[in-house]
Protein backbone atom coordinates (compact mmCIF):
# COMPACT_ATOMS: atom_id res chain seq x y z
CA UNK A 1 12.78 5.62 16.81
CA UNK A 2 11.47 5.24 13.54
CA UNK A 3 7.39 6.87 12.48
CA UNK A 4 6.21 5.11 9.71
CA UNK A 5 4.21 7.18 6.21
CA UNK A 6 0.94 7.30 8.53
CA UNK A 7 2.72 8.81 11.28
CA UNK A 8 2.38 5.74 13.76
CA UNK A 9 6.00 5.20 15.60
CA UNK A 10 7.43 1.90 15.25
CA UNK A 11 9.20 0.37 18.68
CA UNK A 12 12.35 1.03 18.95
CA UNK A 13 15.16 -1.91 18.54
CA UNK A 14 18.35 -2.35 19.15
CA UNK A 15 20.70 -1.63 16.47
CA UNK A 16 23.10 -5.08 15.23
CA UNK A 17 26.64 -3.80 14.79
CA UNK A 18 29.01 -5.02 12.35
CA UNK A 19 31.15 -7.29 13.57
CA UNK A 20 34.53 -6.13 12.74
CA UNK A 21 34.21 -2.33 12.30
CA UNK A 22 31.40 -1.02 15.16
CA UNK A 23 30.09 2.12 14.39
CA UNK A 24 32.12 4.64 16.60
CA UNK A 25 35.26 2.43 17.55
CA UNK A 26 38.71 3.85 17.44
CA UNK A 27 41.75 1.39 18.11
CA UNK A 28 44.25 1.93 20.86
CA UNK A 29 47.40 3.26 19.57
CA UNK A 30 50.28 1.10 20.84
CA UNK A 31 53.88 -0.06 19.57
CA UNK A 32 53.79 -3.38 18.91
CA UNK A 33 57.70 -4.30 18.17
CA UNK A 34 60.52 -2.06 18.86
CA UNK A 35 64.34 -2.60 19.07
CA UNK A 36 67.25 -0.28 20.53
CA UNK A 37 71.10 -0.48 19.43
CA UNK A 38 73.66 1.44 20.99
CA UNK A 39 76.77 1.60 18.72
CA UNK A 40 79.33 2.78 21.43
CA UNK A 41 79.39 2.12 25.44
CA UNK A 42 82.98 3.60 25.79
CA UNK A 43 83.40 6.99 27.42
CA UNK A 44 84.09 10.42 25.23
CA UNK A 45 82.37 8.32 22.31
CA UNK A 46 79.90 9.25 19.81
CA UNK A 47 77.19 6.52 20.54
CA UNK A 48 75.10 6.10 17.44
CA UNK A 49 71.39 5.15 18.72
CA UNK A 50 69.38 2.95 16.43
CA UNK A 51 65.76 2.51 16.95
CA UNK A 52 62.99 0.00 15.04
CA UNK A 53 58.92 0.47 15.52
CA UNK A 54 55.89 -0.58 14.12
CA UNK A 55 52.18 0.54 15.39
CA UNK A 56 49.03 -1.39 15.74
CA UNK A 57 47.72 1.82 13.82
CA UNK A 58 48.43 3.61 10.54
CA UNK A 59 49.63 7.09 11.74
CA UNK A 60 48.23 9.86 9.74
CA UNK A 61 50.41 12.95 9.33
CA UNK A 62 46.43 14.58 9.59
CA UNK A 63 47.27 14.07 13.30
CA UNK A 64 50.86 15.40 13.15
CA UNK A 65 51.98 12.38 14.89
CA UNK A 66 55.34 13.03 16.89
CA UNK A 67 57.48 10.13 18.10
CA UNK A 68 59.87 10.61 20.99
CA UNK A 69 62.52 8.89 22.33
CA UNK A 70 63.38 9.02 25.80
CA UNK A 71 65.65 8.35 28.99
CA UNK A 72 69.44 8.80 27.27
CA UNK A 73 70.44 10.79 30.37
CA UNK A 74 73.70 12.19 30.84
CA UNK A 75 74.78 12.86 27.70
CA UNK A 76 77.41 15.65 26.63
CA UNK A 77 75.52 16.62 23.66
CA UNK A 78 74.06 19.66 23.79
CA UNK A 79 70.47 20.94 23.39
CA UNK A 80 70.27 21.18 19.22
CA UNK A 81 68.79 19.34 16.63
CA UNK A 82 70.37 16.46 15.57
CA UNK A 83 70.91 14.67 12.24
CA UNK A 84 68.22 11.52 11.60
CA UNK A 85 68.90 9.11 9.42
CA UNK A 86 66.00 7.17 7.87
CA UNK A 87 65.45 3.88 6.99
CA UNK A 88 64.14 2.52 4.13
CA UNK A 89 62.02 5.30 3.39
CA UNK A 90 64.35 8.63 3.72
CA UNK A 91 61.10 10.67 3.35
CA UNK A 92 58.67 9.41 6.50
CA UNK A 93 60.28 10.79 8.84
CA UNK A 94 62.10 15.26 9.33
CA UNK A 95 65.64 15.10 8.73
CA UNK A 96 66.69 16.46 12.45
CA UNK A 97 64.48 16.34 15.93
CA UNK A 98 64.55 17.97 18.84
CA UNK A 99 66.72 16.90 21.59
CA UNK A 100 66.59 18.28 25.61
CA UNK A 101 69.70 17.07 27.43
CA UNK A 102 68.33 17.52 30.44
CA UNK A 103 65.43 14.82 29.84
CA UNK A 104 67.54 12.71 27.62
CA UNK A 105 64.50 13.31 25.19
CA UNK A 106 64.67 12.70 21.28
CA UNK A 107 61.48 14.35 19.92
CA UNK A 108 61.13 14.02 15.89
CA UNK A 109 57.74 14.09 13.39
CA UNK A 110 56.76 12.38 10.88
CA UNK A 111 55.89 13.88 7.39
CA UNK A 112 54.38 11.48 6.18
CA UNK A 113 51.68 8.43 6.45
CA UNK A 114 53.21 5.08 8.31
CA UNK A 115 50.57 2.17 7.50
CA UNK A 116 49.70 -0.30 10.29
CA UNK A 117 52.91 -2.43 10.97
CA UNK A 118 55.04 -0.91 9.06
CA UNK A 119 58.67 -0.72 9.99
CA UNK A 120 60.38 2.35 10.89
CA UNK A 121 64.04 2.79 11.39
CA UNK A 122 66.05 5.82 12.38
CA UNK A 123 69.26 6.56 14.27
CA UNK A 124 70.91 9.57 15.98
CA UNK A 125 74.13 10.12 17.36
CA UNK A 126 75.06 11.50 21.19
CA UNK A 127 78.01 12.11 22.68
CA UNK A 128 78.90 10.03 26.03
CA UNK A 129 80.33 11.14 28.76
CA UNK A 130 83.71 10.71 30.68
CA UNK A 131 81.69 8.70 33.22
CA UNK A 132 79.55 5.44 34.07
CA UNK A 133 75.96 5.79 32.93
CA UNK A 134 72.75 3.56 32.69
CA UNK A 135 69.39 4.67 32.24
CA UNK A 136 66.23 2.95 30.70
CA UNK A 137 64.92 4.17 27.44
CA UNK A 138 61.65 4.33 26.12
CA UNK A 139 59.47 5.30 22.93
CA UNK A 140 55.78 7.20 23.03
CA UNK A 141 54.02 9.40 20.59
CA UNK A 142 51.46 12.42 20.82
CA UNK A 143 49.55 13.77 18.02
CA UNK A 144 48.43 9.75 18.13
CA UNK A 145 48.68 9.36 21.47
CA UNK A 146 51.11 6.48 21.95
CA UNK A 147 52.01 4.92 25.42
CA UNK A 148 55.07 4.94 26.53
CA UNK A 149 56.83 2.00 26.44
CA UNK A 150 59.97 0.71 27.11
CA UNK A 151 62.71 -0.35 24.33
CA UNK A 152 64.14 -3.59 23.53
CA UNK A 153 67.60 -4.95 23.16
CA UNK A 154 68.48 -8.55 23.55
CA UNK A 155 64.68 -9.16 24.58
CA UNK A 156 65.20 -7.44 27.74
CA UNK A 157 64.71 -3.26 28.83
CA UNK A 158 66.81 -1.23 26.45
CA UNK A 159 69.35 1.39 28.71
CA UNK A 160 71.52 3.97 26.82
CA UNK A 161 75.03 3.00 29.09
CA UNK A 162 78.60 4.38 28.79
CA UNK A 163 81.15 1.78 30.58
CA UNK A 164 83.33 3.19 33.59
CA UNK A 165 86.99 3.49 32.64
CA UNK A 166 89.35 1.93 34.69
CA UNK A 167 92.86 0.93 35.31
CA UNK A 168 92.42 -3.50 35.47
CA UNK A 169 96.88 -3.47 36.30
CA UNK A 170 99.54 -1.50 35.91
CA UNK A 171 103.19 -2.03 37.02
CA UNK A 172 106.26 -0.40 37.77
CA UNK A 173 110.20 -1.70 37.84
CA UNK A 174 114.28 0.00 37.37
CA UNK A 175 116.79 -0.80 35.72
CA UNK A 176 119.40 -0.36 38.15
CA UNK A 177 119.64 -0.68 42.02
CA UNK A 178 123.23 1.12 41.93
CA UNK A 179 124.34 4.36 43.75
CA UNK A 180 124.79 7.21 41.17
CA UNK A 181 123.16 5.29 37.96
CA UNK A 182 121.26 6.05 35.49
CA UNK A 183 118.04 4.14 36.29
CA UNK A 184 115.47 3.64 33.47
CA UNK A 185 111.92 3.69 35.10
CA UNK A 186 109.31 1.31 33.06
CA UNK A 187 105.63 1.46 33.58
CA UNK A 188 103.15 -0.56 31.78
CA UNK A 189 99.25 -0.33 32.28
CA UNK A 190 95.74 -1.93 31.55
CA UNK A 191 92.45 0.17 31.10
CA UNK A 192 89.07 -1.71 31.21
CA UNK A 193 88.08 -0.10 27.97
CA UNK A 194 90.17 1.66 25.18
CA UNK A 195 91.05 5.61 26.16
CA UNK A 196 89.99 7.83 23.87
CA UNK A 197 92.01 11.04 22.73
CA UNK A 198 89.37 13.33 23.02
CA UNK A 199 89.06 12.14 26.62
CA UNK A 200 92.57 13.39 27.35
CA UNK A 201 93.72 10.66 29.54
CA UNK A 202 96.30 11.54 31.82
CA UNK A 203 98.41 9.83 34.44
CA UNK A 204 100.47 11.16 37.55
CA UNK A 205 103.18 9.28 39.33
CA UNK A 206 103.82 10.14 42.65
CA UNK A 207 106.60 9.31 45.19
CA UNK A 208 109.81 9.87 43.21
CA UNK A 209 111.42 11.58 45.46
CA UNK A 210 114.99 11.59 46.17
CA UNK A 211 116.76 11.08 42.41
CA UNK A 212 119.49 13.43 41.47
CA UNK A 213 118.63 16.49 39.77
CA UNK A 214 121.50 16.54 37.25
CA UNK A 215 119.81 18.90 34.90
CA UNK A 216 119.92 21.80 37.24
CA UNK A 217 117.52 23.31 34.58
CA UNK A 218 115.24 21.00 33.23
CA UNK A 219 111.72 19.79 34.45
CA UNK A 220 110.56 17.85 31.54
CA UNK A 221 111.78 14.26 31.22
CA UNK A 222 111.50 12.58 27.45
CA UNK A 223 109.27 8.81 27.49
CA UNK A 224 111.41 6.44 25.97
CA UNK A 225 110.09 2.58 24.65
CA UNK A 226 106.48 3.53 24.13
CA UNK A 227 103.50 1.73 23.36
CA UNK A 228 102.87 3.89 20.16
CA UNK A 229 105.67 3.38 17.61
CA UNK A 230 106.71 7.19 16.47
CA UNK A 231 105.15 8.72 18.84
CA UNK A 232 107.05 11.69 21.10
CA UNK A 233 105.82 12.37 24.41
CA UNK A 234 107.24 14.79 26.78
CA UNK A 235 106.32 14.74 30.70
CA UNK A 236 106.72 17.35 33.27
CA UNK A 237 108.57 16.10 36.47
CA UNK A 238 109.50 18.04 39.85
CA UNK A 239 112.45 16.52 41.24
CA UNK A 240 111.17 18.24 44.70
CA UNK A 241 107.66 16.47 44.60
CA UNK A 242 109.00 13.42 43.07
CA UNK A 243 105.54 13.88 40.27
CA UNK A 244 105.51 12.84 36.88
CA UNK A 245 102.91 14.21 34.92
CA UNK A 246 102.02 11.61 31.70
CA UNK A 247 99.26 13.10 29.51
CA UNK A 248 98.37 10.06 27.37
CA UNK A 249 96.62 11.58 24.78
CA UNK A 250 100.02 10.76 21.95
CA UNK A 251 99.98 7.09 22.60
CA UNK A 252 96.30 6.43 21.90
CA UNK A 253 93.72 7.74 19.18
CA UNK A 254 90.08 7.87 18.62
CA UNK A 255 90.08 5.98 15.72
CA UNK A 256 91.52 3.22 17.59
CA UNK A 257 91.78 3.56 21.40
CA UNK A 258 94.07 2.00 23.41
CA UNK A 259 93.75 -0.12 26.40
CA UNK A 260 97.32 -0.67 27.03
CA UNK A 261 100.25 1.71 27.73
CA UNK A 262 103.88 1.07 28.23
CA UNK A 263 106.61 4.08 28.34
CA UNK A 264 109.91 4.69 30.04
CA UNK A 265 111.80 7.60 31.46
CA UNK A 266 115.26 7.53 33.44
CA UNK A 267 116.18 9.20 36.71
CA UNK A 268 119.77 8.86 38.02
CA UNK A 269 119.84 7.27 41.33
CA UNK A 270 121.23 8.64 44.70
CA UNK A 271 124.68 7.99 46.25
CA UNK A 272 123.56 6.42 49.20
CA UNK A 273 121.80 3.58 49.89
CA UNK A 274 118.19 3.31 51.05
CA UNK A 275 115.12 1.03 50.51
CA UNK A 276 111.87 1.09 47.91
CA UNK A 277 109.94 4.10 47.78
CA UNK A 278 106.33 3.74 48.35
CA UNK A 279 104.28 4.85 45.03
CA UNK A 280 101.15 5.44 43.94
CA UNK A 281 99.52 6.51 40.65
CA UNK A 282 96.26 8.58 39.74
CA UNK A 283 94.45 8.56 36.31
CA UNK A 284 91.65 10.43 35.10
CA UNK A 285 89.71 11.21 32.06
CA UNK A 286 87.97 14.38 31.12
CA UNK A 287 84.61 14.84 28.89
CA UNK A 288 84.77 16.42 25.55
CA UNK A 289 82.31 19.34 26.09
CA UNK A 290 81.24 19.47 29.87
CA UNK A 291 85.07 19.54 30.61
CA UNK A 292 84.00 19.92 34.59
CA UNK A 293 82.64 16.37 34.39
CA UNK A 294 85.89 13.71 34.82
CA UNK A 295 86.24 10.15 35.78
CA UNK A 296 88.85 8.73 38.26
CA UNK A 297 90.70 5.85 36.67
CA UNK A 298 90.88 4.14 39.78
CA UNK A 299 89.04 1.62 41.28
CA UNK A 300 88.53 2.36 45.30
CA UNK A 301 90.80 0.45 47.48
CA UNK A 302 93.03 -0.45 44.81
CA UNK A 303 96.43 -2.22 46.09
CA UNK A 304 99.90 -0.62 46.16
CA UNK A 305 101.90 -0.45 42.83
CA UNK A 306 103.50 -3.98 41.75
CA UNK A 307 106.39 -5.09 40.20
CA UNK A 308 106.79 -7.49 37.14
CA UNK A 309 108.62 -10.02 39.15
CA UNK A 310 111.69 -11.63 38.76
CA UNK A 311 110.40 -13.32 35.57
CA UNK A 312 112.76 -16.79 36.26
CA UNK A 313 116.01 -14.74 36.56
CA UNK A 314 115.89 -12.95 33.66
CA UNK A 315 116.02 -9.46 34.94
CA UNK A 316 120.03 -8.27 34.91
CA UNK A 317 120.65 -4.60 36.54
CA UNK A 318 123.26 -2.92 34.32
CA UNK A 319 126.79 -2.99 35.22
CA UNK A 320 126.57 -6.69 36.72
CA UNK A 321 129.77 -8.83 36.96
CA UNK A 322 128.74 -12.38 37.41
CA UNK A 323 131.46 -13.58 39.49
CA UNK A 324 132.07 -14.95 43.56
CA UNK A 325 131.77 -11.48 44.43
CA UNK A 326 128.45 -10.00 43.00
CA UNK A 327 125.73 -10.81 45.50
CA UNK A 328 123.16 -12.73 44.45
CA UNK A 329 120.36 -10.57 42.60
CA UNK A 330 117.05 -10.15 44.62
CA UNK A 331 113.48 -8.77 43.42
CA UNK A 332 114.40 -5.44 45.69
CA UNK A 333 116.47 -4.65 42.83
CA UNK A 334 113.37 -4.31 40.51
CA UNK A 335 111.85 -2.26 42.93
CA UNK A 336 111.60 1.62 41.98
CA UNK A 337 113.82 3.45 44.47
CA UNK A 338 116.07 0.65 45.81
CA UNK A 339 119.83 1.26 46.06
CA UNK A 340 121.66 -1.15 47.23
CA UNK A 341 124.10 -1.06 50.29
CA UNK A 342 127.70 0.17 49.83
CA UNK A 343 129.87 -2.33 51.33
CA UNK A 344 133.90 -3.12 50.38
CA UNK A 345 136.12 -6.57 50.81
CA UNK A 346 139.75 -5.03 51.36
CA UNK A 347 143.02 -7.01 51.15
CA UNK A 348 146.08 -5.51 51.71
CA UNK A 349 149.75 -6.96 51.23
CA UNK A 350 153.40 -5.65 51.39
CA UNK A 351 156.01 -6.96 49.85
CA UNK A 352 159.91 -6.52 48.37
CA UNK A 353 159.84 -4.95 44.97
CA UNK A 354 161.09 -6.78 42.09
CA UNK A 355 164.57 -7.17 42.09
CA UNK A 356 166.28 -5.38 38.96
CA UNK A 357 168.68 -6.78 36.73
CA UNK A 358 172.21 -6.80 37.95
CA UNK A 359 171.41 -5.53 41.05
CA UNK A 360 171.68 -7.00 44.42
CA UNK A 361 169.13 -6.02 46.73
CA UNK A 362 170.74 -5.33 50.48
CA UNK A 363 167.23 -5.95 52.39
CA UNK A 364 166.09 -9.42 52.65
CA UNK A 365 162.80 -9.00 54.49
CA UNK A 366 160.46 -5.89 53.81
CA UNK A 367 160.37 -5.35 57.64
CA UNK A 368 164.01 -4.05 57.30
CA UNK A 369 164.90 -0.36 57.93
CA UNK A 370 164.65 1.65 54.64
CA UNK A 371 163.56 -0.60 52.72
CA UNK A 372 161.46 -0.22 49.42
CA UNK A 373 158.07 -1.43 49.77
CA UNK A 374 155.26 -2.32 46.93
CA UNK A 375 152.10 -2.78 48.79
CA UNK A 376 148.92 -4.25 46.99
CA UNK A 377 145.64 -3.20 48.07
CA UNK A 378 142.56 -5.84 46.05
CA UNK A 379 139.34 -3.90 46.93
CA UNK A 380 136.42 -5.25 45.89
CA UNK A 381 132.60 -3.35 46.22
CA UNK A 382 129.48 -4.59 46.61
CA UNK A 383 128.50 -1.83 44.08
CA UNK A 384 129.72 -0.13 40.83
CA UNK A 385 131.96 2.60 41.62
CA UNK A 386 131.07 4.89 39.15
CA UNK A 387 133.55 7.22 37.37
CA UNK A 388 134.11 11.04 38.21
CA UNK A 389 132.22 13.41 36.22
CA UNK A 390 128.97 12.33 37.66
CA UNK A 391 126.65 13.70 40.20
CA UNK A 392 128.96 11.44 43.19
CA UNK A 393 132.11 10.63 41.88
CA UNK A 394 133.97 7.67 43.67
CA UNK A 395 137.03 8.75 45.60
CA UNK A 396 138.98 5.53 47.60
CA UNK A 397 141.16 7.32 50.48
CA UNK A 398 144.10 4.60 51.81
CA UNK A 399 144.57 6.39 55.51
CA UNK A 400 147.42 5.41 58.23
CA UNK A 401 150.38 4.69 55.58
CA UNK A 402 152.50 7.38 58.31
CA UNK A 403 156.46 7.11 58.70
CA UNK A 404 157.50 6.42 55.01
CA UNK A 405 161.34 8.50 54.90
CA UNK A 406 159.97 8.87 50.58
CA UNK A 407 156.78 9.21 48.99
CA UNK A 408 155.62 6.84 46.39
CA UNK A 409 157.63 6.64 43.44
CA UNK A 410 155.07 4.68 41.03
CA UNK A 411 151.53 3.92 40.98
CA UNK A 412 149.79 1.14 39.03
CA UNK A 413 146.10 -0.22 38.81
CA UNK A 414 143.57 -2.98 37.19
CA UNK A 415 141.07 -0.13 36.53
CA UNK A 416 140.83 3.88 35.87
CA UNK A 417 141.78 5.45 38.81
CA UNK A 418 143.55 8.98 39.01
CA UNK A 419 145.69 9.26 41.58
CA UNK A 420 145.08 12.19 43.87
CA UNK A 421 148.54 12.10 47.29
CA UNK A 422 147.58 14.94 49.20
């Protein structure tokens, strides 16, 4: 209301606004583009998180604006502040926030003015865990109260995510199906993702049970024909349990994980025969900090342990004759814990001895009393008879040779065999 110089009042009016700045009128703070980048899904990682904004609003450090970042649950970083990295201007934003594990909550200020659309870039870095993850993420402010809202990758909800580790194949073959051998085990395997070192894979094979335990003394077998060139890897193993321990963390880095394995180790086989042994194999990883937290590298209802197959007929157990009497070669042989059968093809013969120089023999049929006899015994075995020395050394008893008048006078063989006449 408005009196005018004689003191009369003049009717009030409504008041015409201007059109583009009303007297009075604050804007609604909102983020208007945002982006999220996650540098790292793979467990044990450090995940570098990336983050773009721009406001509808110039944010005025008067208001000591605070921007937070939230819903990167499950992290194995630790409460602390954390490093920021800013982008392009170093100065808009503190060098290190705030984080809360427990809320997965990046909190950070600004220290100086942002102007209305301006772009603002920072990053941080976390540390995943050993285990699968996903959870949303979203950006509000306070000081200028900003909404939350939620972040965008790929033009769809933003979620901090660490990958589950797991085995995708892994198989397991011998050398040798022979009684008394040494028998080089082979294992190759898959993961999803690469294993980290600092995740300190590790892998336990169970169900060797029944090798020979020709150490007597040592439990710690050496892995032979690994996937890592140089590398020197030593596994525990208790012949009793038939468990090899393989801790993984020399044949992979975390510079460069790897996502496939392949190592060897050799067992010397048992003297009798007896069929496959039924394995199995367990795998875990462990996180770097919160070393309670691990991951099973095993998928549920995963199948039993397979072989490489027979590859067209190009697997050859050592120590095989290819002649009428090897049997023919079958994929048992590849299977870890197969001996074969011990079977034997005997032909025996007597006959006259040859007759000397100058000499006239007085027997004409070797049926006749007293006379000399060479007999020929051809054995042939279904399996390599090994030599003595071993853990079952091969000893061929001849039984029911009874009413000689002499004992034998010479002995010769085709192979290496000391004679033992009781």
């Amino acid at each position: 209301n408005i009196r005018n110089r004689h003191g009369a009042f003049i009717a009030a009016s409504n008041m015409v606004p201007d059109a583009v700045n009303p007297p009075m009128l604050v804007t609604a703070p909102a983020v208007i583009f945002n982006s999220y980048a996650q540098s790292s899904t793979t467990p044990c990682a450090c995940a570098t998180i990336t983050v773009a904004l721009r406001f509808n609003v110039r944010l005025n450090i008067a208001c000591s604006p605070r921007i937070s970042i939230t819903g990167i649950l499950s992290t194995d970083s630790s409460d602390d502040s954390m490093f920021m990295i800013n982008t392009p201007v170093p100065s808009m934003l503190a060098t290190s926030g705030n984080w809360q594990q427990n809320t997965g909550t990046l909190g950070v200020n600004l220290i100086d003015n942002l102007d209305t659309g301006a772009l603002l870039n920072f990053s941080f870095t976390v540390k995943n865990l050993a285990v699968v993850q996903s959870s949303s993420v979203s950006v509000q402010a306070s000081g200028i109260p900003v909404p939350a809202v939620g972040l965008i990758t790929n033009n769809v909800q933003a979620s901090y995510q660490v990958v589950s580790a797991y085995l995708t194949s892994y198989s397991i073959d011998q050398s040798s199906p022979w009684p008394c051998d040494d028998n080089v085990i082979s294992v190759s395997l898959t993961s999803s993702v690469g294993l980290m070192r600092s995740c300190s894979p590790t892998l336990t094979l169970r169900g060797l049970v029944g090798f020979n335990d020709v150490t007597n003394f040592s439990s710690t077998l050496t892995l032979s024909n690994l996937s890592l060139a140089g590398a020197t890897v030593f596994a525990p193993f208790s012949f009793s349990a038939g468990e090899l321990v393989v801790n993984l963390i020399n044949l992979t880095s975390d510079d460069s994980p790897r996502q496939s394995f392949t190592f060897s180790f050799t067992l010397v086989n048992p003297s009798v025969a007896r069929s496959a042994l039924s394995l199995s194999v367990a795998g875990y990883i462990v996180s770097v900090r919160n070393r309670a937290i691990t991951s099973s590298l095993l998928l549920s209802g995963w199948p039993s342990i397979t072989s490489k197959g027979l590859l067209g007929g190009s697997f050859l157990p050592n120590r095989w004759i290819n002649n009428t009497y090897s049997p023919a070669r079958t994929l048992n042989d590849m299977l870890v814990g197969y001996i074969r059968p011990i079977s034997f093809s005997v032909y025996l013969q007597q006959d006259l001895p040859p007759t000397p120089s100058g000499v006239t023999w007085a027997y004409s049929n070797v049926t006749d009393p007293c006379s000399p006899l060479v007999l020929t015994v051809q054995l042939t075995s279904s399996v390599p008879l090994l030599a003595s020395g071993r853990c079952c050394p091969t000893k061929i008893t001849l039984t029911g040779l009874v009413g000689s008048s002499t004992n034998w006078s010479s002995w010769n063989s085709t192979g290496s065999l000391a004679v033992y006449q009781p």
